[in-house]
Protein backbone atom coordinates (compact mmCIF):
# COMPACT_ATOMS: atom_id res chain seq x y z
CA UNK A 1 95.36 125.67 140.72
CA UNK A 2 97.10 122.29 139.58
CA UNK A 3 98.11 122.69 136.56
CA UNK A 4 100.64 124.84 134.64
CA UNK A 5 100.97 125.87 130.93
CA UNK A 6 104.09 128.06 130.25
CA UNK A 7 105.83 129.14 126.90
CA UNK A 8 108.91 130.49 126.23
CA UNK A 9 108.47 133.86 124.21
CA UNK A 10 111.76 135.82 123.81
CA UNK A 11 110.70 139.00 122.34
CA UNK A 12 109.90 141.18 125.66
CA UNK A 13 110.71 144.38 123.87
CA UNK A 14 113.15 145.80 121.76
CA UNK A 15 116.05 146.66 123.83
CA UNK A 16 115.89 142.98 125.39
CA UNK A 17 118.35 140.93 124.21
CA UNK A 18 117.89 137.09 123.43
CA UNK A 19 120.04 136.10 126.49
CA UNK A 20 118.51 138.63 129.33
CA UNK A 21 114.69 137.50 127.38
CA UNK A 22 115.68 134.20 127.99
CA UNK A 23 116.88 134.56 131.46
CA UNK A 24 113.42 136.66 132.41
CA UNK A 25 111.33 133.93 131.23
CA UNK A 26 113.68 131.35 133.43
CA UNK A 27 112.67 134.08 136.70
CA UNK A 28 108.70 134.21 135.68
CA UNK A 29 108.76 130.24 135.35
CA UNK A 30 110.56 129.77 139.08
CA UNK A 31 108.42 132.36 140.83
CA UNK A 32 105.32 130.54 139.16
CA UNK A 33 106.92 127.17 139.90
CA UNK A 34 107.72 128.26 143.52
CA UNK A 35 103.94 129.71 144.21
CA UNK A 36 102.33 126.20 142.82
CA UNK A 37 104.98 123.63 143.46
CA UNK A 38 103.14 122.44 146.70
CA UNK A 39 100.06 121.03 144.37
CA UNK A 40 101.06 120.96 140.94
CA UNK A 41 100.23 118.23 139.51
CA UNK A 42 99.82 119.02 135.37
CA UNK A 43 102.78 120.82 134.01
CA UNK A 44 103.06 122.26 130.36
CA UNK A 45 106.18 123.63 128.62
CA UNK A 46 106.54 124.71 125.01
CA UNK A 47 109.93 125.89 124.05
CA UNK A 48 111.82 123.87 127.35
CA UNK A 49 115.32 124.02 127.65
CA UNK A 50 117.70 121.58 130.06
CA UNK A 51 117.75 124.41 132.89
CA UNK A 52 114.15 124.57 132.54
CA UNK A 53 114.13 121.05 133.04
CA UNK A 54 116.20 120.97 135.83
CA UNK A 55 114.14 123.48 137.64
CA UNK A 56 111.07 122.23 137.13
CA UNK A 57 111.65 118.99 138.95
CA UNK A 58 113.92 120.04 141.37
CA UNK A 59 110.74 121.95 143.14
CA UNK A 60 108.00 119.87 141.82
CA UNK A 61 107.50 116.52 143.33
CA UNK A 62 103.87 115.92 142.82
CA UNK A 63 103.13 115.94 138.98
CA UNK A 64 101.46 113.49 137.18
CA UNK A 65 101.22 115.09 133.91
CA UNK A 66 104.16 116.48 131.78
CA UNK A 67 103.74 117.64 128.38
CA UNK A 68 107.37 119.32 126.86
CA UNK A 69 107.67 120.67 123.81
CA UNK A 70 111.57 120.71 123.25
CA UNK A 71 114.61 123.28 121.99
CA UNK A 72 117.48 120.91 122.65
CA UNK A 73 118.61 117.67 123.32
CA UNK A 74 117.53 115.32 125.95
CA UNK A 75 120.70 115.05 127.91
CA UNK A 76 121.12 111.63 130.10
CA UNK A 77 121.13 113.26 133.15
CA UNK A 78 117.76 115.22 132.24
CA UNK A 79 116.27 112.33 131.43
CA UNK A 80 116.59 110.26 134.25
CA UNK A 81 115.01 112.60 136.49
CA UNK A 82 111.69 111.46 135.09
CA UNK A 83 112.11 108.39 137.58
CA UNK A 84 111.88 110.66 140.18
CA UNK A 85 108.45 111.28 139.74
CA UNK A 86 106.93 108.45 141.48
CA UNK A 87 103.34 109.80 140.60
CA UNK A 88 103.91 110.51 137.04
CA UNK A 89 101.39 108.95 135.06
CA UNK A 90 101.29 110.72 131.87
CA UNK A 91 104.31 111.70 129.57
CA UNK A 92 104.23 113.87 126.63
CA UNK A 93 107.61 114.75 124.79
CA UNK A 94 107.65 116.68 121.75
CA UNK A 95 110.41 117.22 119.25
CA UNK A 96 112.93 115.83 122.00
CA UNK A 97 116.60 114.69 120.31
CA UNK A 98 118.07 112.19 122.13
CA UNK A 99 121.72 110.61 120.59
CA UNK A 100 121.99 107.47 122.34
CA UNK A 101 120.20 104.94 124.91
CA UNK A 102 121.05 105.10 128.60
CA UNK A 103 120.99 102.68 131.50
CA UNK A 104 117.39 102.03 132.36
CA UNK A 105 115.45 104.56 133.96
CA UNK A 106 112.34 102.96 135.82
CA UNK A 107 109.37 104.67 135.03
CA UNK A 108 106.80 102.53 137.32
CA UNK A 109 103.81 104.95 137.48
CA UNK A 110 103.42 105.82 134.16
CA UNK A 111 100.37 104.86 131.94
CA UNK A 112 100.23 107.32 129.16
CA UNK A 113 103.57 107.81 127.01
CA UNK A 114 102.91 110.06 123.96
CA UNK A 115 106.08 110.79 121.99
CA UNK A 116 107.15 113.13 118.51
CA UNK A 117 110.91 112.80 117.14
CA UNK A 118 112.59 111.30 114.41
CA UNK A 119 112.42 107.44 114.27
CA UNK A 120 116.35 107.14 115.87
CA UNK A 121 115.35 109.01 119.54
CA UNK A 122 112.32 107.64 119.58
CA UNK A 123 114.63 103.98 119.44
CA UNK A 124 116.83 105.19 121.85
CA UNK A 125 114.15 106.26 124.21
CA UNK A 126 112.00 103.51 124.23
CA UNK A 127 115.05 101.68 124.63
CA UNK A 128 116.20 103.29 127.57
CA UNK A 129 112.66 102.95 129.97
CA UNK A 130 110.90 100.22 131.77
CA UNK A 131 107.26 101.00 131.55
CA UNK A 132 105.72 98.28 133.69
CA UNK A 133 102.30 99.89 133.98
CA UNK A 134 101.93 101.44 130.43
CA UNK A 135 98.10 101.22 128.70
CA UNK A 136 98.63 103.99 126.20
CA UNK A 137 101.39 104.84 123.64
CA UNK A 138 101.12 107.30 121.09
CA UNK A 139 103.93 108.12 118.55
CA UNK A 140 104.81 110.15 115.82
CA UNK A 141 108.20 109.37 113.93
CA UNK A 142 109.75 111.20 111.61
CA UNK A 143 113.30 111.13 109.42
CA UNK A 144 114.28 107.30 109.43
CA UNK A 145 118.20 107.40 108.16
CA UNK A 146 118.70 103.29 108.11
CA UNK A 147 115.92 101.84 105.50
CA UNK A 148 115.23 99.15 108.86
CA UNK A 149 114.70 102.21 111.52
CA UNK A 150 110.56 101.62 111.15
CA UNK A 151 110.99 98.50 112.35
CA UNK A 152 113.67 99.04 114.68
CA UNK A 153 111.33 101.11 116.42
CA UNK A 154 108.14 98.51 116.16
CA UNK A 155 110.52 96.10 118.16
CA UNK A 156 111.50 98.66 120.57
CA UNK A 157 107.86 99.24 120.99
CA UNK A 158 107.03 95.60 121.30
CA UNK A 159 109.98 94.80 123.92
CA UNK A 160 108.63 97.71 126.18
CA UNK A 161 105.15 97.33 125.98
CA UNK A 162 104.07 93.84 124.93
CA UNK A 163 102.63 92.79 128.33
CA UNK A 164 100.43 95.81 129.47
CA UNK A 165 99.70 97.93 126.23
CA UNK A 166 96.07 98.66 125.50
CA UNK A 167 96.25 101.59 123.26
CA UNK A 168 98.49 102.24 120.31
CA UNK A 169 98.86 104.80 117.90
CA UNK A 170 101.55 105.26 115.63
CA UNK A 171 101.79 107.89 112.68
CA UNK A 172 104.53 107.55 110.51
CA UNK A 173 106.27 110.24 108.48
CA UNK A 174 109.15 108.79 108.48
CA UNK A 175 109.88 106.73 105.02
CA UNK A 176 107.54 106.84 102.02
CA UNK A 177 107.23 103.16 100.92
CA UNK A 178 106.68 101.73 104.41
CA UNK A 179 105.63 98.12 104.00
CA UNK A 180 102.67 97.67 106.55
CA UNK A 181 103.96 94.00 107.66
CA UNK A 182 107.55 95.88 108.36
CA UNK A 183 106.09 98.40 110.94
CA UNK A 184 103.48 95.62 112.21
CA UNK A 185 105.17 92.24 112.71
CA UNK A 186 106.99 93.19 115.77
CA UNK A 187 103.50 94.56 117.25
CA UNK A 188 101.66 91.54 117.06
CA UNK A 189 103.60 90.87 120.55
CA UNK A 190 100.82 92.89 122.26
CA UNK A 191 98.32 90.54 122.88
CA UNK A 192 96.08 92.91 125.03
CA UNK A 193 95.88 95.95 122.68
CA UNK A 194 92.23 97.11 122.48
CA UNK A 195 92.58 100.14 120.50
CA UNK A 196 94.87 100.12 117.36
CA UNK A 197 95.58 103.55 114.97
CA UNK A 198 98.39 102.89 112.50
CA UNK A 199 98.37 106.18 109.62
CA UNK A 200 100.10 107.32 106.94
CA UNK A 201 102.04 103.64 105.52
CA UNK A 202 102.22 102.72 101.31
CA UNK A 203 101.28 99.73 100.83
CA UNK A 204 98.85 97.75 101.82
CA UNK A 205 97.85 94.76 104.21
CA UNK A 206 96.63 91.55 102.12
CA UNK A 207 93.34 89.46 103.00
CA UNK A 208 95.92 87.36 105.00
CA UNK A 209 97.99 89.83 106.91
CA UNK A 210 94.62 90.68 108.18
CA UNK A 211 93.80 87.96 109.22
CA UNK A 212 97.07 87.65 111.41
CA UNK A 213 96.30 91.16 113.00
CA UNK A 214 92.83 89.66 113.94
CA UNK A 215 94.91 86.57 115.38
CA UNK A 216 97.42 88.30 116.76
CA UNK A 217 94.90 90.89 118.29
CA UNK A 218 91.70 89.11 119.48
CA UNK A 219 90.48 92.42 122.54
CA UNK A 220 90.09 94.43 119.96
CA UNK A 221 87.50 96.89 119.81
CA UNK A 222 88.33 99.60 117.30
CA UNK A 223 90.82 99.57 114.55
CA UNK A 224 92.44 101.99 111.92
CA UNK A 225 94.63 101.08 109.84
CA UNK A 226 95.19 103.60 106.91
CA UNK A 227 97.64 103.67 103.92
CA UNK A 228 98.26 105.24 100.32
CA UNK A 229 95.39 105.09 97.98
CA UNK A 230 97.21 105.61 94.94
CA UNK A 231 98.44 101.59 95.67
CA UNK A 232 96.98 99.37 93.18
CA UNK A 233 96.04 96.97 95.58
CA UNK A 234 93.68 96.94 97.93
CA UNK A 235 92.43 94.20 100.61
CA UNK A 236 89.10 93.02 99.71
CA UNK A 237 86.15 94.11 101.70
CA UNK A 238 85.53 90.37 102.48
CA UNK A 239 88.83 90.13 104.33
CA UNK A 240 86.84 91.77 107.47
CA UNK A 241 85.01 87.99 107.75
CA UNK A 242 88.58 86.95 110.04
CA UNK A 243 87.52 89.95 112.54
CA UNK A 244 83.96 88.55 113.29
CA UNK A 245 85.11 85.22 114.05
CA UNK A 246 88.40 86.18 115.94
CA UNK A 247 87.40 89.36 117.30
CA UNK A 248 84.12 89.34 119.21
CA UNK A 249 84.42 93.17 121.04
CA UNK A 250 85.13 94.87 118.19
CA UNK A 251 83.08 97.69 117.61
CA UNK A 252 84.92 100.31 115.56
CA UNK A 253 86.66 99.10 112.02
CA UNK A 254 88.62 101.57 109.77
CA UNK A 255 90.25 99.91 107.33
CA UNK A 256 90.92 101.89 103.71
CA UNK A 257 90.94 102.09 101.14
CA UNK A 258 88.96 98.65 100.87
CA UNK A 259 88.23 97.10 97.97
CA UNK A 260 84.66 95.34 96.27
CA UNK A 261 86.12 93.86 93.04
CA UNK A 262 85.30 91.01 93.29
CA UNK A 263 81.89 91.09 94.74
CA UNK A 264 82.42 89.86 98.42
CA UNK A 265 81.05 86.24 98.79
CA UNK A 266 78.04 85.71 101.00
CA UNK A 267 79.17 82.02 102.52
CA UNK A 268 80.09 80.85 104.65
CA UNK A 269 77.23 81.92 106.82
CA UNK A 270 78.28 84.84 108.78
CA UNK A 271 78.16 85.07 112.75
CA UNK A 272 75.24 87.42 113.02
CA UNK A 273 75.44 88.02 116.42
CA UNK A 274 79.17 90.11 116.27
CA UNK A 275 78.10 93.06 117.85
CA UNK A 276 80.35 95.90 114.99
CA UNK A 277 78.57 99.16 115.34
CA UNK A 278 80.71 101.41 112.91
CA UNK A 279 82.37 100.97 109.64
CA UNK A 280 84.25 104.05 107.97
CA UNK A 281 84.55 104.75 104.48
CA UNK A 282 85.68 108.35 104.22
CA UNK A 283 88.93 106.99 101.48
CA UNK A 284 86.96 105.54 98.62
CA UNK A 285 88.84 102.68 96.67
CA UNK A 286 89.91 103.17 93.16
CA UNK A 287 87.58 101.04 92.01
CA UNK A 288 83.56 101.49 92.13
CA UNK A 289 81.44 99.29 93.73
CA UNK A 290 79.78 97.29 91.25
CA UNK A 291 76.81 96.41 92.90
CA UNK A 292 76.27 98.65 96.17
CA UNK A 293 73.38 96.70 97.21
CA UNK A 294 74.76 93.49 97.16
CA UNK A 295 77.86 94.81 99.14
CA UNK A 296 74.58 96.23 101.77
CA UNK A 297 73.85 92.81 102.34
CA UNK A 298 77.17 91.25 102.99
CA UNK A 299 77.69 93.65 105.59
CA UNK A 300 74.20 93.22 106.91
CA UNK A 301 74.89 89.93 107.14
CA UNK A 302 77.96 90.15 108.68
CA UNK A 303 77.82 93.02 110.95
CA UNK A 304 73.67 93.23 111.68
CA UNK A 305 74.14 95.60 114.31
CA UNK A 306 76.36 98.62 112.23
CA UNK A 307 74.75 101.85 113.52
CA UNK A 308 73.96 103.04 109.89
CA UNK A 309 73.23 106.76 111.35
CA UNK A 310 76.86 106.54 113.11
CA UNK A 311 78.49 105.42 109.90
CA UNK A 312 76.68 108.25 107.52
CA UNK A 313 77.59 111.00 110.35
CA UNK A 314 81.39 109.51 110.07
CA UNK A 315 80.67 109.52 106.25
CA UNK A 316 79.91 113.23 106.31
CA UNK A 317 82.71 114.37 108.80
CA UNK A 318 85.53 112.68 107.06
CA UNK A 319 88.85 114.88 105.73
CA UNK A 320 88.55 114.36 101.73
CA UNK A 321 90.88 117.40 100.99
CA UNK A 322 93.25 114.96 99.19
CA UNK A 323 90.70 112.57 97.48
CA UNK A 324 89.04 115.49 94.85
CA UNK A 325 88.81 113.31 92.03
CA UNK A 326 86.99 110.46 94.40
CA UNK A 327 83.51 110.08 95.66
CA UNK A 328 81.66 108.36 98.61
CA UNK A 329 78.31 108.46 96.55
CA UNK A 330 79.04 104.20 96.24
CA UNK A 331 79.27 104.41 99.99
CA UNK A 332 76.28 106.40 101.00
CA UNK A 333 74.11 104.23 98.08
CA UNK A 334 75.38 101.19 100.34
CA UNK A 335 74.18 102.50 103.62
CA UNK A 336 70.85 103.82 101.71
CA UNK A 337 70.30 99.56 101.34
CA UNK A 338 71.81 98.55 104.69
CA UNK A 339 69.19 100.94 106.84
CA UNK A 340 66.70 98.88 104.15
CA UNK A 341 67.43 96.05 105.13
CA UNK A 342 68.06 97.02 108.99
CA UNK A 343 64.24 98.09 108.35
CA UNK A 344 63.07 94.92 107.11
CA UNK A 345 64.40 92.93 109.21
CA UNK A 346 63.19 94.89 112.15
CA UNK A 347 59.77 94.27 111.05
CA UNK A 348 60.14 90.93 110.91
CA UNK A 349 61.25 90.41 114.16
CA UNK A 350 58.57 92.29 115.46
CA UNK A 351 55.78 90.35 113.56
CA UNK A 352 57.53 87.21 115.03
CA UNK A 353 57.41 88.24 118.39
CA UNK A 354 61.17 89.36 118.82
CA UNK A 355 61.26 92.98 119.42
């Protein structure tokens, strides 16, 4: 067996105490350790403490994967024994508290980084690793005391991962109000990102931030960007034009809410040969769409090769628990026309000898 999951429970009975529970599940977690050590390679901790810590890498030199869910702080010391795992590859660290940056610890294996704290440790941690191979980065911020700590952390993002990242996800809890082009500017450093999930900012990204991101971003092949609804603006529908001109791989766009007022304009000629296959609309916009059909064939003539099925099974799936009062009937009337005209032109090309 190569992998571990272990958590802390400290109610072994009621003549235990919390001390002796505690100490029993330290004994279960070095005779497991000390059975497995030889090939673990996946190790899982809920409720870790630093002697846990300690422990488990003093007897485990082989693990790739670490996922820690945390009761304490992440003292230096602690911390830097993460360099000596030379095969570790994938880090998770949840609810970790860390006070302050230390020297740099050299993480060189590690490709998956996937982090939950409140927007100050997260700084301090990102500022305190070299992550020369990382492709992934997940994190989840909470509790930002200084009004600049969002973008703090972008920037500490940015100066770790700039060269190598490929996947980035970032969910902020941390301050209502979050201007998008706060938490984003620094990230436009990562020219290589293919996969981009930014949730859970207030206001919105204008028609020319967008167009930036698509600039900034050009290996795309799926973005989600998603922010407050209740905003009362919204980036036009037509703003996704920058993303088939400066983003040929893209194949996955989630951008809402997005607005149709006005009605999107149908020149310039679109690039009909971007190859988008899925559009989400699960967050309608405030506004209805005035004319679903003609919004059908902007997209059609945009995107010709959106997987309409695809986009009504995402349609169907999506969380509405907080939209009651809003429907995706607009949305489903404009994929009823785009599978129309998907149809038509289908035809067409097989009367002409293209199928």
């Amino acid at each position: 067996m190569r992998a571990l999951k272990f958590a802390y429970r400290f109610s072994y009975g009621s003549g235990m105490t919390t001390d002796n529970a505690r100490a029993f599940s330290i004994q279960l977690l070095f005779d497991e350790l000390s059975v497995k050590a030889h090939v673990l390679e996946h190790l899982t901790i809920d409720g870790i403490d630093q002697l846990s810590f300690l422990l488990a890498f003093s007897v485990c030199n082989r693990l790739r994967k670490i996922h820690l869910t945390m009761q304490s702080s992440l003292d230096p010391t602690v911390f830097m024994m993460f360099a000596s795992l030379k095969s570790l590859t994938e880090l998770t660290l949840n609810g970790f508290d860390m006070s302050r940056s230390t020297s740099f610890i050299h993480l060189a294996a590690l490709k998956c980084l996937y982090l939950t704290s409140d927007t100050s440790s997260l700084i301090h941690f990102l500022k305190s690793v070299l992550l020369p191979e990382i492709q992934s980065l997940r994190i989840d911020a909470y509790r930002a005391e200084d009004p600049d700590g969002i973008h703090t952390l972008s920037a500490s993002m940015a100066d770790c991962c700039a060269e190598t990242l490929l996947l980035l996800e970032i969910n902020n809890h941390a301050v209502n109000g979050t201007s998008a082009m706060i938490l984003v500017e620094p990230l436009l450093r990562m020219r290589h990102l293919r996969s981009v999930k930014i949730d859970d900012w207030s206001s919105p990204l204008s028609d020319q931030e967008l167009q930036r991101l698509a600039e900034a971003w050009p290996k795309l092949s799926a973005i989600d960007l998603t922010y407050d609804a209740d905003t009362p603006q919204e980036p036009h529908l037509h703003s996704l034009i920058h993303f088939t001109t400066l983003c040929p791989d893209l194949r996955l766009i989630h951008i809402v809410p997005l607005s149709t007022v006005p009605l999107p304009d149908l020149d310039p000629s679109p690039i009909l040969s971007h190859g988008l296959q899925l559009i989400s609309f699960d967050h309608p916009s405030r506004s209805p769409i005035p004319d679903p059909r003609w919004v059908a064939l902007f997209l059609d003539r945009t995107f010709p090769n959106i997987d309409v099925a695809g986009c009504e099974r995402l349609l169907r799936e999506a969380d509405t628990e907080n939209w009651e009062e809003a429907s995706n009937e607009d949305w489903e009337e404009v994929l009823t026309h785009l599978s129309d005209f998907q149809l038509v032109r289908n035809q067409q090309d097989i009367r002409a000898g293209r199928a």
